[in-house]
Protein backbone atom coordinates (compact mmCIF):
# COMPACT_ATOMS: atom_id res chain seq x y z
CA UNK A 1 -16.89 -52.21 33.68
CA UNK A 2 -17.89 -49.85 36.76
CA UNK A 3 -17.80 -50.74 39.86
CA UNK A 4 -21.47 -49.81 39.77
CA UNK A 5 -21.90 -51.79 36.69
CA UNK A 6 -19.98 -54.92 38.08
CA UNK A 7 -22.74 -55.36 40.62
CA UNK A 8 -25.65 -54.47 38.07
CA UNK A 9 -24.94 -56.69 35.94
CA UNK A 10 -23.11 -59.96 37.86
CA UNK A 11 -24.18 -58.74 41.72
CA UNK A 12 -20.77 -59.31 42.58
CA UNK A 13 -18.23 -56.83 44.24
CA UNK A 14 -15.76 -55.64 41.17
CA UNK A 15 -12.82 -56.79 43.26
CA UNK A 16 -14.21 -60.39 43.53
CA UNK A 17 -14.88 -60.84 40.09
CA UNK A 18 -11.38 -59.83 38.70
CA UNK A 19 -10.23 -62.49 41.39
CA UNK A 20 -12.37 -64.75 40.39
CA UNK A 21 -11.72 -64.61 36.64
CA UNK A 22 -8.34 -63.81 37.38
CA UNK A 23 -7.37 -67.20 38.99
CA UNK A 24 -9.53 -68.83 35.89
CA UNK A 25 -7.05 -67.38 33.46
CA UNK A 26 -4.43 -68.08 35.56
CA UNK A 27 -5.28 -71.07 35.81
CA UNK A 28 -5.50 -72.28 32.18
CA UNK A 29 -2.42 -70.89 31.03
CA UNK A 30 -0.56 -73.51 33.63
CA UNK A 31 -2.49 -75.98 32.21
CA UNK A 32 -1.54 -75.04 28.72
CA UNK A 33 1.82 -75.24 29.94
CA UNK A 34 2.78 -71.42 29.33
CA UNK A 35 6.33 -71.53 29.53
CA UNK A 36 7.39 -74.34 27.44
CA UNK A 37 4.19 -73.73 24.76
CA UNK A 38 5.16 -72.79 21.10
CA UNK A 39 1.54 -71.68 19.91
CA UNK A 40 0.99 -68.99 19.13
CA UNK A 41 -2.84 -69.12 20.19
CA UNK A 42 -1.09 -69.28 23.91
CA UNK A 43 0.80 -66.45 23.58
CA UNK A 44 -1.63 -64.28 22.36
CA UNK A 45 -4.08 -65.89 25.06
CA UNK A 46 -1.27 -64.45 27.88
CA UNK A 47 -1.01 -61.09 25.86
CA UNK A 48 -4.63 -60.27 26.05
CA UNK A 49 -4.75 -61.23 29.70
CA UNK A 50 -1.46 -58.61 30.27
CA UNK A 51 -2.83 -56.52 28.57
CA UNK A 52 -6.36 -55.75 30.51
CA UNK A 53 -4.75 -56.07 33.81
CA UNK A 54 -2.13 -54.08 33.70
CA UNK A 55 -4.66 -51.36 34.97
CA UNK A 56 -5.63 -53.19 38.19
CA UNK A 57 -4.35 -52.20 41.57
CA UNK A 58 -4.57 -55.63 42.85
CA UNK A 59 -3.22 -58.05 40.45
CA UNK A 60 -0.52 -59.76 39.97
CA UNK A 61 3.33 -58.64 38.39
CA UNK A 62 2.96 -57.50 35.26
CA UNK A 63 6.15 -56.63 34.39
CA UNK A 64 7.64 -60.09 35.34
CA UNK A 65 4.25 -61.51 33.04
CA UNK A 66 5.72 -59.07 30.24
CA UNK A 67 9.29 -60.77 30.44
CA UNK A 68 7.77 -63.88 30.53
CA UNK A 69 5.79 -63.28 27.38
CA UNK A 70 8.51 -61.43 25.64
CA UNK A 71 11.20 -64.48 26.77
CA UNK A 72 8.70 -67.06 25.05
CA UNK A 73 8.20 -64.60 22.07
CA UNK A 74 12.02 -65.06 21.93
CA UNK A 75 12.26 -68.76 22.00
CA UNK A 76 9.48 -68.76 19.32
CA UNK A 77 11.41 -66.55 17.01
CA UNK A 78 8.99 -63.80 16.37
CA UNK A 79 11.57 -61.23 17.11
CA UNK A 80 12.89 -62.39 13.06
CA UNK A 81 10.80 -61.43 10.18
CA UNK A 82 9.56 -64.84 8.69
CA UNK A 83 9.14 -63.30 4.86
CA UNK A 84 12.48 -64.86 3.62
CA UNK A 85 11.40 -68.52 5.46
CA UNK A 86 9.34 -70.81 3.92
CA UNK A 87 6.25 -70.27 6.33
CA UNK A 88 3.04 -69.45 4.45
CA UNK A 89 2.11 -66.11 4.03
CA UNK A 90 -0.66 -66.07 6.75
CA UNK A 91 1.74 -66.99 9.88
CA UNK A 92 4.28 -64.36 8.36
CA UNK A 93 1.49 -61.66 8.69
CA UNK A 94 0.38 -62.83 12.49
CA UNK A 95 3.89 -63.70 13.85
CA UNK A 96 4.75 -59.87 12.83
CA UNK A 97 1.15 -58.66 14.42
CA UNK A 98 2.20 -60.59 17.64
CA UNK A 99 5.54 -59.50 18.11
CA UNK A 100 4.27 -55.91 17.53
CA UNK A 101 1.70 -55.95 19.84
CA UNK A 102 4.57 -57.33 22.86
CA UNK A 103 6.88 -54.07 21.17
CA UNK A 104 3.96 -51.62 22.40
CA UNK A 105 3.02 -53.38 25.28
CA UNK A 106 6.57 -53.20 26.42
CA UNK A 107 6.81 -49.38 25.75
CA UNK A 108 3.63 -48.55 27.41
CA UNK A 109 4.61 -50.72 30.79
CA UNK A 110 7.82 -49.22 30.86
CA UNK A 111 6.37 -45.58 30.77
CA UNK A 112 3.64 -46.46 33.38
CA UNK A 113 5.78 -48.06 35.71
CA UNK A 114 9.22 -45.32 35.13
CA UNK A 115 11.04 -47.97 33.93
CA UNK A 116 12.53 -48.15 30.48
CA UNK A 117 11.86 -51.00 28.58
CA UNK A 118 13.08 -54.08 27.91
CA UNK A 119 13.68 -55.05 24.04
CA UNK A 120 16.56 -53.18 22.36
CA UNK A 121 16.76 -51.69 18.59
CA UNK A 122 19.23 -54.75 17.96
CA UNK A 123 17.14 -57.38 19.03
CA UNK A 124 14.45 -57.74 16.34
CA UNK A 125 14.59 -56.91 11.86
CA UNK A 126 10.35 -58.05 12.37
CA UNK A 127 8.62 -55.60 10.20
CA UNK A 128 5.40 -53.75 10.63
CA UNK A 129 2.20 -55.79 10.22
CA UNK A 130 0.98 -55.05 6.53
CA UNK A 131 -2.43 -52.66 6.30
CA UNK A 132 -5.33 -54.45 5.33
CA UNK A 133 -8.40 -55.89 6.47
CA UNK A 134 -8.34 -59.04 7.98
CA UNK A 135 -10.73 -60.38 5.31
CA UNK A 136 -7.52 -60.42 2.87
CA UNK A 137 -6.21 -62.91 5.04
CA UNK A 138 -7.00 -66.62 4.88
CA UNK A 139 -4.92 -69.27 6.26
CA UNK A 140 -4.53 -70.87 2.93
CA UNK A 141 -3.13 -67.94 1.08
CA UNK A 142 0.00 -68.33 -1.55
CA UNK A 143 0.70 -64.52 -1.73
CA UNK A 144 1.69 -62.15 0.73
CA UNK A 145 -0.92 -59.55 0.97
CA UNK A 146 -0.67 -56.43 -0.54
CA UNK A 147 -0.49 -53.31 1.66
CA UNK A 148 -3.39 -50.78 1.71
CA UNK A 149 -2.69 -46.95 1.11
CA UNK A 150 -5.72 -46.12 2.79
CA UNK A 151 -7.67 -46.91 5.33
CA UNK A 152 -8.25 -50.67 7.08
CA UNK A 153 -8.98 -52.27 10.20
CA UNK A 154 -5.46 -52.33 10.68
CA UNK A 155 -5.16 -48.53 11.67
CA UNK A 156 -5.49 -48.65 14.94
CA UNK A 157 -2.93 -50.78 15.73
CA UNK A 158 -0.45 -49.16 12.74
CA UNK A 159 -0.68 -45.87 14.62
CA UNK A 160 0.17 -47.52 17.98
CA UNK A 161 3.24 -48.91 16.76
CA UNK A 162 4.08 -45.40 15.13
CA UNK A 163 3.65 -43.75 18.13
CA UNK A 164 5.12 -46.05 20.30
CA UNK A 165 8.38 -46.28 18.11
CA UNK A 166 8.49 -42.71 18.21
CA UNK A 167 8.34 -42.63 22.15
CA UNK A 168 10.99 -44.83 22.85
CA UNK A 169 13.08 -42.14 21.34
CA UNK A 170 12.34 -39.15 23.60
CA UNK A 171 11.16 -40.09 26.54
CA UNK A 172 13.50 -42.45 28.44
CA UNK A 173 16.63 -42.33 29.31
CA UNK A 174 19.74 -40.62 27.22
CA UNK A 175 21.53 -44.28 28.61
CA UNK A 176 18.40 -46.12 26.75
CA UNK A 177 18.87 -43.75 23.72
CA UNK A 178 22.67 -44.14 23.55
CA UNK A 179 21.69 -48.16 24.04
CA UNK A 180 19.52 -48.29 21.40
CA UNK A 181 21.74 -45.80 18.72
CA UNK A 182 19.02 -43.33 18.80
CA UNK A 183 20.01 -39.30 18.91
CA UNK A 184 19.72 -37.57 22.47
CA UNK A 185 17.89 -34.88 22.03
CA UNK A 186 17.30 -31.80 24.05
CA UNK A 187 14.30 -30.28 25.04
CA UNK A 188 13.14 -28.30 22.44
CA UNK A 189 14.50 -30.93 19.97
CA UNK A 190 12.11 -33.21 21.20
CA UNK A 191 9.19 -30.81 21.35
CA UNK A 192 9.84 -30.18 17.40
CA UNK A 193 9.95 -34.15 16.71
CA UNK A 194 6.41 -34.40 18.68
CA UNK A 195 4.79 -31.59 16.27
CA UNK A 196 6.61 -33.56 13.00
CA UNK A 197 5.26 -37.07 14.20
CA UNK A 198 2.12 -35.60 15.10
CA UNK A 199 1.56 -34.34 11.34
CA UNK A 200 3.48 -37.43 10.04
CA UNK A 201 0.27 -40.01 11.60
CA UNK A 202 -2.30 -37.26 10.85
CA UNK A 203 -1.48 -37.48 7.26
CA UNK A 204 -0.55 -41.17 7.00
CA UNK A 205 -2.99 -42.59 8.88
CA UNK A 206 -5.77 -40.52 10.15
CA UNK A 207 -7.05 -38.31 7.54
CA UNK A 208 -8.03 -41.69 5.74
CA UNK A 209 -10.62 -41.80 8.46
CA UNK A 210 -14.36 -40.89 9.20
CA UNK A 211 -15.22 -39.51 12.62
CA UNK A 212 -18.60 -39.97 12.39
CA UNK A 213 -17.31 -43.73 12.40
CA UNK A 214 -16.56 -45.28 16.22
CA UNK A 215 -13.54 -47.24 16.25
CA UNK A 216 -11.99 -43.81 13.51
CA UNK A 217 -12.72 -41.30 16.06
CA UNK A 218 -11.38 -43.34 18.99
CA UNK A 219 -7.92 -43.89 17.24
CA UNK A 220 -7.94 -40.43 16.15
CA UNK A 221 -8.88 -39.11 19.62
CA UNK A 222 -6.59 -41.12 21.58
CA UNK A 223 -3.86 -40.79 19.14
CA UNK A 224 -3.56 -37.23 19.75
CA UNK A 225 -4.37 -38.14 23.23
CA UNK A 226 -0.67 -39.85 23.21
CA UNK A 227 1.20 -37.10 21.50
CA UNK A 228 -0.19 -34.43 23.94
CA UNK A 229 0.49 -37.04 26.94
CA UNK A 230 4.33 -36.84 25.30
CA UNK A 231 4.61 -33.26 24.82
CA UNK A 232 4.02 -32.66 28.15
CA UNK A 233 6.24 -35.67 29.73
CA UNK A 234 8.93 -34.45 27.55
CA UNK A 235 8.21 -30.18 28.57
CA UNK A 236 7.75 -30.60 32.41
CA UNK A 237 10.64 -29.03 34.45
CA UNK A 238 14.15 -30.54 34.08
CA UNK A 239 16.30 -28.11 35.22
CA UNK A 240 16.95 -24.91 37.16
CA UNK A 241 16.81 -22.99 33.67
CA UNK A 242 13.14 -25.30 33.04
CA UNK A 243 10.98 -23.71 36.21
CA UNK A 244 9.79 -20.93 33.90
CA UNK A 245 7.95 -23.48 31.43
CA UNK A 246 5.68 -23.83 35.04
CA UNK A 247 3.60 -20.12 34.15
CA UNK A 248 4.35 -20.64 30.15
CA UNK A 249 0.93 -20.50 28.12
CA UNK A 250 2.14 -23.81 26.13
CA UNK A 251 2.80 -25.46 29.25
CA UNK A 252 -0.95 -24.66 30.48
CA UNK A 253 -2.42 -25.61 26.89
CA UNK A 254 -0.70 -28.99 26.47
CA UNK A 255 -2.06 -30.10 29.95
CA UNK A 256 -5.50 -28.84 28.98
CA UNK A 257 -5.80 -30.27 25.88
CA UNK A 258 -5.07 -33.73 27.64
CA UNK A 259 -7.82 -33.45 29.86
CA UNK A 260 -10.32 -32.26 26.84
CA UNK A 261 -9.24 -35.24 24.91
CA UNK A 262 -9.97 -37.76 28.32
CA UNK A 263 -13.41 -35.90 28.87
CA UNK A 264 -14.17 -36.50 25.05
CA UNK A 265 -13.37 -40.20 25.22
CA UNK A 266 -15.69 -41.06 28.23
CA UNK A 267 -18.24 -39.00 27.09
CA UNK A 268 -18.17 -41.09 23.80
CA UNK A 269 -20.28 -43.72 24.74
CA UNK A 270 -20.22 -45.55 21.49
CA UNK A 271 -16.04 -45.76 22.19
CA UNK A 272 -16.37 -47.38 25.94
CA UNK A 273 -15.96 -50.77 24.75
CA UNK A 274 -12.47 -49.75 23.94
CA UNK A 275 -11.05 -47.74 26.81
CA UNK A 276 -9.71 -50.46 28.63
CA UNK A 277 -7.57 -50.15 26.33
CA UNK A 278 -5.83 -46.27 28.40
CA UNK A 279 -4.66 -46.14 31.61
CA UNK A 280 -7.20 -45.62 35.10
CA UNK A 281 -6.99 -41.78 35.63
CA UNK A 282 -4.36 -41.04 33.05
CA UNK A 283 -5.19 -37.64 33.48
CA UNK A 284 -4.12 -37.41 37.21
CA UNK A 285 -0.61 -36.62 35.86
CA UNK A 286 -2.14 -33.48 33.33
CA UNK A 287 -4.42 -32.51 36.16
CA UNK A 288 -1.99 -31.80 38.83
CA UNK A 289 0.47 -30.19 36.37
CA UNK A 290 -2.31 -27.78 35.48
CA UNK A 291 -3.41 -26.90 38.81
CA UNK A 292 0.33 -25.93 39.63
CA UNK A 293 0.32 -23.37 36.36
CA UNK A 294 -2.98 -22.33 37.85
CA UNK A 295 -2.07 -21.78 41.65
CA UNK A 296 1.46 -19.96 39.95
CA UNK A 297 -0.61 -17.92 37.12
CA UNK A 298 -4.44 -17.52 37.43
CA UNK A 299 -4.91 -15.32 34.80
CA UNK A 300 -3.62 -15.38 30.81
CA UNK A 301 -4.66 -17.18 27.88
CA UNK A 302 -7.21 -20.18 27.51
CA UNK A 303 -7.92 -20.21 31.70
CA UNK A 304 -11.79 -20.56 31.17
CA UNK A 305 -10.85 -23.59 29.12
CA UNK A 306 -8.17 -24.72 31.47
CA UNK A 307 -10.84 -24.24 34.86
CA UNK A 308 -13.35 -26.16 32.17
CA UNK A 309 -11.08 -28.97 31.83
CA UNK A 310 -10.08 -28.97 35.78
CA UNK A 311 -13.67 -28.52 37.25
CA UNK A 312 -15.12 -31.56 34.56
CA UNK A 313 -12.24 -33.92 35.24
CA UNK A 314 -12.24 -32.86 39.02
CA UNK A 315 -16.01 -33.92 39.08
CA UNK A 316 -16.01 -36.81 37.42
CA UNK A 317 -13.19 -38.51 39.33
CA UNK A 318 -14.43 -37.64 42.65
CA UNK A 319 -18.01 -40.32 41.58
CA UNK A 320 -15.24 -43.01 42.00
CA UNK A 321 -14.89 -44.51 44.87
CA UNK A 322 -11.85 -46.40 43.83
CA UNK A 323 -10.70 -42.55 43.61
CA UNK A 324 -11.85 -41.18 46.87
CA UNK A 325 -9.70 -44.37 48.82
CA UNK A 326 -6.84 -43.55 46.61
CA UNK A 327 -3.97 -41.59 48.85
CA UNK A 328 -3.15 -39.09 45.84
CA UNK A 329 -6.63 -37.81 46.03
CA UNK A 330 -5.71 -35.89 49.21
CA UNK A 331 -2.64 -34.14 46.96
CA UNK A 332 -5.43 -33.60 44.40
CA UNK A 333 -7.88 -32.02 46.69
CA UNK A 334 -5.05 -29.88 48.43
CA UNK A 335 -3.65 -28.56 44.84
CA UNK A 336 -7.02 -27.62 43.51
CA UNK A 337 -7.40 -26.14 47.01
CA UNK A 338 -4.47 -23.66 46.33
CA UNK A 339 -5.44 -22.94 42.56
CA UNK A 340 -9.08 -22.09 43.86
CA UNK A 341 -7.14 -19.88 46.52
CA UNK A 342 -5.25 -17.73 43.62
CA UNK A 343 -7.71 -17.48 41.28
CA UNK A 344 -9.62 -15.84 44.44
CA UNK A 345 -7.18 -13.60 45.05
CA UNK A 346 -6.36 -12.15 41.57
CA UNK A 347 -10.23 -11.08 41.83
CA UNK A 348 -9.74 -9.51 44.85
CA UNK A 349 -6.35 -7.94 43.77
CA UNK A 350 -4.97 -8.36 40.34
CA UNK A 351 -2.49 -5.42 41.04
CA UNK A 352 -0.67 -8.34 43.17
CA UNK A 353 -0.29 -10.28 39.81
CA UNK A 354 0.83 -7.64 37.31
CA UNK A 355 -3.07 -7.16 36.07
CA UNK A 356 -5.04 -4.03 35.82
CA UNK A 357 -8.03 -4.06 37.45
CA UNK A 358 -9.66 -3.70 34.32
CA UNK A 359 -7.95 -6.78 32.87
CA UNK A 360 -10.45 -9.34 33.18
CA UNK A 361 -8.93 -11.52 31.10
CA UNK A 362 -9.01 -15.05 31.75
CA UNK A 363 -11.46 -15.06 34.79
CA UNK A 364 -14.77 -14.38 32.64
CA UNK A 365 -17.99 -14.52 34.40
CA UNK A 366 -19.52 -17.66 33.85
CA UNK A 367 -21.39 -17.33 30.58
CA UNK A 368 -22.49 -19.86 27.31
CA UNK A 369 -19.85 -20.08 24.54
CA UNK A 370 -19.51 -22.39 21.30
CA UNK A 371 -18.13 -25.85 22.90
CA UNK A 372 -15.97 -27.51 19.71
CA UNK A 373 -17.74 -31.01 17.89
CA UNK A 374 -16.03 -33.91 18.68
CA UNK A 375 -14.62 -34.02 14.62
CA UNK A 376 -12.95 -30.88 15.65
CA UNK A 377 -11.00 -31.73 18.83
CA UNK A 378 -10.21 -35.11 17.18
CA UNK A 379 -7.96 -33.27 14.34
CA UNK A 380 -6.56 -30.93 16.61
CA UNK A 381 -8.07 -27.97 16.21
CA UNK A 382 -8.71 -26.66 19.91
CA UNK A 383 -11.22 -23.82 20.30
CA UNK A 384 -12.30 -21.96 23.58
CA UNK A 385 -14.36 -23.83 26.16
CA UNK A 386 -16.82 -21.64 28.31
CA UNK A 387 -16.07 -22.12 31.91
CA UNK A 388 -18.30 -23.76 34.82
CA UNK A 389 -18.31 -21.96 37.86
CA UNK A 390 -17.02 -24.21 40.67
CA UNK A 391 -20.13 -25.00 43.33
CA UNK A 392 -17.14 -25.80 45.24
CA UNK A 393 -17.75 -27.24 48.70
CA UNK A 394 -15.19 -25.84 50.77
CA UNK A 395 -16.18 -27.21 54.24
CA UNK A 396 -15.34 -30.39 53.40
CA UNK A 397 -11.32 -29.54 53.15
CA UNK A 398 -11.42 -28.53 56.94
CA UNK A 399 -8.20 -26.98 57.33
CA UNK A 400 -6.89 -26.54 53.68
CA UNK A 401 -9.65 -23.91 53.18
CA UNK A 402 -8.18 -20.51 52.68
CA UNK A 403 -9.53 -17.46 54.36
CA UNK A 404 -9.69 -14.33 52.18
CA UNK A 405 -9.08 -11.44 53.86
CA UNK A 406 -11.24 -8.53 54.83
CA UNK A 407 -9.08 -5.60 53.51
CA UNK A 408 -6.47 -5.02 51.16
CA UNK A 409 -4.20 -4.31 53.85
CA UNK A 410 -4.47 -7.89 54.94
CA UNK A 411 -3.93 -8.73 51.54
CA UNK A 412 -0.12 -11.08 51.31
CA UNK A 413 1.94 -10.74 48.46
CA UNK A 414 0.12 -13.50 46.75
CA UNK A 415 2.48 -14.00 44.17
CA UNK A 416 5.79 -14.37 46.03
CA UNK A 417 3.65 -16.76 48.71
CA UNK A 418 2.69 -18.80 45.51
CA UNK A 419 6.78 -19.06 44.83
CA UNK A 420 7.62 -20.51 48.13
CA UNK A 421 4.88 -23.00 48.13
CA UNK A 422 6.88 -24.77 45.20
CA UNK A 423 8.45 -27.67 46.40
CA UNK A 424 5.20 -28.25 48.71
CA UNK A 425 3.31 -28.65 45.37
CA UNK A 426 5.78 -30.29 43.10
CA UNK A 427 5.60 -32.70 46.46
CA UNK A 428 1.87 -33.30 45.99
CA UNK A 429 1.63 -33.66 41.94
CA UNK A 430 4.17 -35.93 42.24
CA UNK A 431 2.56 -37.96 44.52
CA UNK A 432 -0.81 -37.59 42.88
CA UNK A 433 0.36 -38.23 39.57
CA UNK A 434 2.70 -41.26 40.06
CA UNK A 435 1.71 -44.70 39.35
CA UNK A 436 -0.08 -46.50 41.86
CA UNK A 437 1.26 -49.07 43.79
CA UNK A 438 -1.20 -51.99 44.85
CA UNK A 439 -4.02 -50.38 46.94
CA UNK A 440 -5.35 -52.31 50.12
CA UNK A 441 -8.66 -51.06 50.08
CA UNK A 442 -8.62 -51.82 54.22
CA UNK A 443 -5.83 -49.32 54.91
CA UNK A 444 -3.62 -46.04 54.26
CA UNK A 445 -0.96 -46.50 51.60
CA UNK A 446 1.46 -43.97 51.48
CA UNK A 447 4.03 -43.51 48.25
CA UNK A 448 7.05 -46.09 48.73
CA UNK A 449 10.17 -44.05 48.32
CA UNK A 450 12.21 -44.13 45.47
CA UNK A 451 16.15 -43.20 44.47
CA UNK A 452 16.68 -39.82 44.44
CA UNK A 453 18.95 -39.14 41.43
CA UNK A 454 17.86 -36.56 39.05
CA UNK A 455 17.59 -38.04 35.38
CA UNK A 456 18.57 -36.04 32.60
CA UNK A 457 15.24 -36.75 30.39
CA UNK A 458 12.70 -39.71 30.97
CA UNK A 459 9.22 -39.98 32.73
CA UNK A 460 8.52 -37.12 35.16
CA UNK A 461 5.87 -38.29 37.01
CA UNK A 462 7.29 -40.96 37.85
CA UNK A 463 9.73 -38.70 40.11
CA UNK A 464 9.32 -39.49 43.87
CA UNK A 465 8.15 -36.58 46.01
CA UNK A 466 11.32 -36.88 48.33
CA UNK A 467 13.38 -36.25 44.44
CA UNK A 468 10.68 -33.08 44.08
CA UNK A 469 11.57 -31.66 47.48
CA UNK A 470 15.06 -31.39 47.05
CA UNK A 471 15.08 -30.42 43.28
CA UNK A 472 12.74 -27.41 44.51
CA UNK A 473 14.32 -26.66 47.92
CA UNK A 474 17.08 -25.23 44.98
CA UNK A 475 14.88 -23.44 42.80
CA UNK A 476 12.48 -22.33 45.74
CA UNK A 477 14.64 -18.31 45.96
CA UNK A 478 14.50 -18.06 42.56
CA UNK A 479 11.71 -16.30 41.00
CA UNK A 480 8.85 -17.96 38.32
CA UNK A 481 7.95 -15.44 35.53
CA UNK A 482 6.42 -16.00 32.50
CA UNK A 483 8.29 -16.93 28.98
């Protein structure tokens, strides 16, 4: 719910109510006696309650809730497949649905928060919930149930866990990899895998379903949403060798099809109910990314669907007003700031960026072309946006507005100025892409620091801006050129 929508419908302040209700759950689970409980109705109780607030600035630890729940899961056993015990076939099928739904919460905290998470390979033999609809499940079943082919209610979830076991394998940690007997890859290793697990789940799982169905287009939507969200984790610079991958065209496509797929989802209004179920301003990470290929390369391939993407997810986060008191909107404001800036000045000059100034490709007036259906951009297929010209409002950035100059012979080397700016702008995506910390609503919060070591592979964003600094202070004499 909105914050808008929080006092339309309760008149209360959001914030109050999640403390409110908060404290109620809270509260009950004590009672229950949490810790030392063996039902599973409990556990699934504290799940659910994990679950929808691991979003929320203000709440309480989530990852210490998560080893909490995941201990308890432990002690109850759920981490060993029941089939070969004498339990009836109906716990069997929701002890494995349980301990499945921990596995992805675990994955997806530990990617959020730049951690790596915290049940190995070794630790469980539980297998994969069967697929069918929960109508072939009654408590006083003799037979297991028999697993679907096709589609069920079950798809959702299935592809989560696909994806999720998938992820563990490419974007943490070699150390987690080697930990859990999984292959280190390299780069373009795990780029491949992505494109074969992407086909693998389109095939398996959603080509059995119907678009024109809700809860089908959400998981097919945010299922590629996932796979794009890895492609890019896994593509973002690494290494000295990487900073070219900054100008690439794939680089610039993989962030805008992220943003497409967000814009899709909260324009689907018959899918809100379920996207509590993504992260706040996922997109923040894809956003900044893209305004850095932008500020380094304002011309090429899909840029009036890459400006379409930036200007609709610029506008639609700046209605928030959780947003606006947010300290990475600043980074936000000062990136797009600079990508406005070049995109100006390739107008102005394209000589400066290796264009002719009869190459207007990829800064088309503003004119109407074919937008793609939603069944389209759910199975992939990504067609050309027309772009929105930006009624950009300028005045309001005070000093971070650039001046364009009067003649050509006032005219910098855009390019090379572009190069240098580098580590200032791998500074502010990091910082506007990171996970929040808790936001006091009544003050400034700046980024707490974090080590400094550069990991081999693992979550990017979740790089501190003081690690972004010095990683570019080496690459800042070298120069960027496209792939």
């Amino acid at each position: 719910m909105t914050v808008e929508g929080c006092r339309v419908e309760l008149d209360e302040d959001k914030d109050e109510v999640l403390k409110k209700y908060r404290a109620g759950v809270e509260s009950s689970l004590a009672k229950a006696d949490l810790s030392k409980s063996s039902d599973m109705t409990v556990l699934q109780a504290f799940l659910i309650y994990i679950a929808c607030s691991r979003f929320c600035d203000k709440g309480s630890d989530i990852r210490m809730f998560l080893g909490n729940a995941i201990g308890i899961a432990l002690k109850m056993g759920l981490h060993r497949d029941a089939f070969a015990s004498r339990l009836p076939p109906f716990e069997v099928e929701m002890r494995r649905r349980l301990w499945w739904q921990i596995y992805i919460l675990d994955i997806s905290t530990a990617e959020e928060s730049g951690t790596t998470p915290r049940i190995l390979e070794s630790w469980f033999d539980t297998k994969l919930p069967s697929n069918v609809n929960d109508a072939s499940l009654d408590p006083d079943m003799k037979e297991p149930p028999r697993n679907c082919s096709g589609k069920t209610e079950m798809m959702l979830s299935l592809t989560r866990s696909e994806i999720s076991t998938f992820a563990r394998k490419i974007i943490f940690s070699d150390q987690f990899c080697e930990e859990n007997c999984y292959p280190v890859l390299s780069t373009p290793e795990k780029s491949t895998a992505i494109d074969l697990t992407k086909e693998k789940v389109e095939q398996q799982y959603l080509l059995h379903l119907d678009p024109s169905i809700a809860l089908d287009y959400f998981t097919i939507i945010s299922s590629n949403l996932i796979l794009a969200k890895l492609k890019l984790a896994v593509i973002k610079p690494r290494a000295r060798q990487d900073q070219s991958i900054l100008t690439h065209v794939s680089f610039r496509k993989v962030c805008t099809e992220i943003l497409q797929r967000i814009a899709v989802l909260k324009r689907y209004k018959k899918g809100k109910q379920w996207l509590w179920s993504l992260p706040d301003h996922n997109e923040w990470d894809a956003l900044t990314c893209l305004l850095i290929n932008l500020s380094l390369d304002p011309k090429g391939d899909v840029l009036d669907s890459a400006w379409h993407a930036v200007n609709e997810t610029y506008d639609y986060l700046r209605t928030d007003e959780y947003v606006r008191r947010d300290y990475r909107w600043e980074n936000i404001e000062e990136l797009r700031t600079k990508a406005l800036f070049s995109r100006d000045m390739i107008r102005i000059n394209p000589s400066q960026w290796g264009a002719s100034p009869d190459d207007d490709s990829g800064f088309e007036e503003p004119h109407t072309m074919g937008t793609e259906s939603y069944q389209q951009l759910g199975m992939g297929t990504l067609k050309r946006q027309r772009e929105d010209d930006i009624i950009s409002s300028r005045s309001s950035l005070g000093e971070l507005e650039p001046r364009v100059p009067n003649s050509r012979s006032e005219m910098p080397s855009v390019q090379s100025e572009a190069q240098e700016h580098i580590p200032r702008m791998w500074a502010l995506a990091n910082a506007a892409a990171a996970a929040p910390a808790a936001i006091d609503n009544s003050s400034h919060i700046e980024p707490a620091s974090e080590p400094t070591d550069i990991p081999s592979s693992g979550t990017g964003c979740q790089w501190s801006a003081t690690l972004f600094e010095r990683y570019f202070q080496v690459l800042g004499s070298e120069q960027t050129s496209p792939l």
